[in-house]
Each structure stands twice: as structure tokens, then as C-alpha cells.
Protein backbone atom coordinates (compact mmCIF):
# COMPACT_ATOMS: atom_id res chain seq x y z
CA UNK A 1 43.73 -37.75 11.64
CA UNK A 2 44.54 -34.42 13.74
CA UNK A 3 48.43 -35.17 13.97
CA UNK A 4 49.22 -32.55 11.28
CA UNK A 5 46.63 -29.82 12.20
CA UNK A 6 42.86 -29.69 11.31
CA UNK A 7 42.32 -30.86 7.51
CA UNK A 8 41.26 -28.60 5.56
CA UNK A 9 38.42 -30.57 3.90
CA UNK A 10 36.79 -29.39 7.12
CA UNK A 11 37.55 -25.82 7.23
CA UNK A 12 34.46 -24.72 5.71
CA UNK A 13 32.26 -26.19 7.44
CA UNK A 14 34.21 -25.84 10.80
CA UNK A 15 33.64 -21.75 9.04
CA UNK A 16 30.32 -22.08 8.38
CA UNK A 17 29.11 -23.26 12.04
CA UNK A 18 31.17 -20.79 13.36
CA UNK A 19 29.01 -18.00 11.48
CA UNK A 20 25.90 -19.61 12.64
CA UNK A 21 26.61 -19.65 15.58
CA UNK A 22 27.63 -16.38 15.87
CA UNK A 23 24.75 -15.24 13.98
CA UNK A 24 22.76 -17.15 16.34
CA UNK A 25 24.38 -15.51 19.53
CA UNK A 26 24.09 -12.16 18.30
CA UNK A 27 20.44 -12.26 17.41
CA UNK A 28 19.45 -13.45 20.51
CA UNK A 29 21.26 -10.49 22.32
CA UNK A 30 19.55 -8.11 20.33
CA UNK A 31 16.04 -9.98 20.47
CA UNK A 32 16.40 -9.78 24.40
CA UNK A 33 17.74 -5.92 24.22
CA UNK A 34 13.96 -5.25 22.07
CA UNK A 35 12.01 -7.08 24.96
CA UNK A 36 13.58 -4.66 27.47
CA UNK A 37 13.09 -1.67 25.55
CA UNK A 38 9.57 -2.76 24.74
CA UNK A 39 9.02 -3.67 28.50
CA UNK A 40 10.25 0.06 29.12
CA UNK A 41 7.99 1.71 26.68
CA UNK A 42 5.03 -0.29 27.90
CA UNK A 43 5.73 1.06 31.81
CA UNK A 44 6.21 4.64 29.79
CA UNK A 45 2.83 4.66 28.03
CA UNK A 46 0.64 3.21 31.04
CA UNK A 47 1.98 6.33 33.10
CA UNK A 48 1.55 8.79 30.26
CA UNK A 49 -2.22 7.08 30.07
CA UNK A 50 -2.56 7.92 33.50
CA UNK A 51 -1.23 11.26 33.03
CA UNK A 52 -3.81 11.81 30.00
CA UNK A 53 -6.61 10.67 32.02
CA UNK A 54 -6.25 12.88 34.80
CA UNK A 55 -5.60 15.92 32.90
CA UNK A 56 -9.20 14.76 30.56
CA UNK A 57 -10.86 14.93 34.19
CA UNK A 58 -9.50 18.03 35.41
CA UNK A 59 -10.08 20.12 32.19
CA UNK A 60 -13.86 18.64 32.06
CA UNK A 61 -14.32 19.32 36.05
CA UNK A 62 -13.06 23.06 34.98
CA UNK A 63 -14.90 23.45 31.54
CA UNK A 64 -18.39 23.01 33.71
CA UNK A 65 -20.78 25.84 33.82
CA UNK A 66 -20.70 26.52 37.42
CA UNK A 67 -16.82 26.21 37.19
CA UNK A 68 -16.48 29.07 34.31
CA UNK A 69 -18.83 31.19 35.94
CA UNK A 70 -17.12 31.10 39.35
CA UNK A 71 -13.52 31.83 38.21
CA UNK A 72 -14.70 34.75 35.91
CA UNK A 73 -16.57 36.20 38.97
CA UNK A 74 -13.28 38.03 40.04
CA UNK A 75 -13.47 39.55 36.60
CA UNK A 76 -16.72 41.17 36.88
CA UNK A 77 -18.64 38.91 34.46
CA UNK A 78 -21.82 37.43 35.66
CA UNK A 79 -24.34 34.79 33.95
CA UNK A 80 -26.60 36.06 31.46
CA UNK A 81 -30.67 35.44 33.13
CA UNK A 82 -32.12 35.83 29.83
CA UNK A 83 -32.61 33.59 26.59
CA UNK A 84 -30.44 34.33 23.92
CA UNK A 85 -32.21 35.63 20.57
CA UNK A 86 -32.07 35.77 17.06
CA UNK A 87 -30.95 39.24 14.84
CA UNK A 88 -32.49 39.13 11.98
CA UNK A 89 -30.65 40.89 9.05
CA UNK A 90 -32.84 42.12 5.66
CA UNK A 91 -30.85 41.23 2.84
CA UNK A 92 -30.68 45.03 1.88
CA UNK A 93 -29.01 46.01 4.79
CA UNK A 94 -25.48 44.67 4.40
């Protein structure tokens, strides 16, 4: 059967399962190069979670009251004792 070369009755299919396989191969190096880069950017966004979470803590720790009114101090600027109040503008007058 093979003593004169391959017959070609069989050349496209010999064709065919070549391509498939090929196909085959190169999908699953590319499917396997996406889990990595996946893997990567999951390891990326836990750190920049962590990153987000302690800058969230430190901005609330430095937005407090007590906080503001201690680092303007240096400024000069000191808590006001009394209530604030109400201007009341006539209609006429503006």
C-alpha cells in the first residue's frame, strides 16, 4: 500500500488532522498563558486591596476632629467653643 509514497486519497485527511491538531496545540498554549496572566493579576489586585485599605484607614484616622485640630495648632487656628448660628438675610437686602 505505502511502496509508492502515501496515496493521495489520504492526503486530506492526513491535512485535516494535522490542522486539528495544531489548532488543538496552540489553543492550549494560549489557554495556559491566560491562567498565568490571570493568576498574576489576581496577586496584583489583592496587594493593591491592601494598599486601598490602609490608605481608607489612615485618611479616616487623620480626617478625625481631634486629628484636624492638632495639626492646624502650629498654624494658629484653634476650635471654635461656641454654637454656630444662623444669618438671617431680609429679602430686600441683597
Amino acid at each position: 500500500m505505502f511502496e509508492e509514497g502515501v496515496p493521495l486519497r489520504f492526503m486530506p485527511r492526513i491535512l485535516f488532522l494535522t490542522g486539528v491538531t495544531l489548532f488543538y496545540i496552540g489553543n492550549t498554549h494560549f489557554a495556559e498563558k491566560t491562567i498565568r496572566k490571570i493568576d498574576k493579576v489576581k496577586v496584583e489586585v489583592e496587594d493593591l486591596r491592601a494598599d486601598y485599605s490602609t490608605l481608607k484607614s489612615d485618611y479616616m484616622e487623620a480626617s478625625k476632629q481631634s486629628e484636624v485640630a492638632r495639626n492646624v495648632a502650629p498654624l494658629g487656628l484653634e476650635e471654635s467653643s461656641s454654637p454656630p448660628f444662623q444669618v438671617i438675610v431680609s429679602a430686600d437686602e441683597y
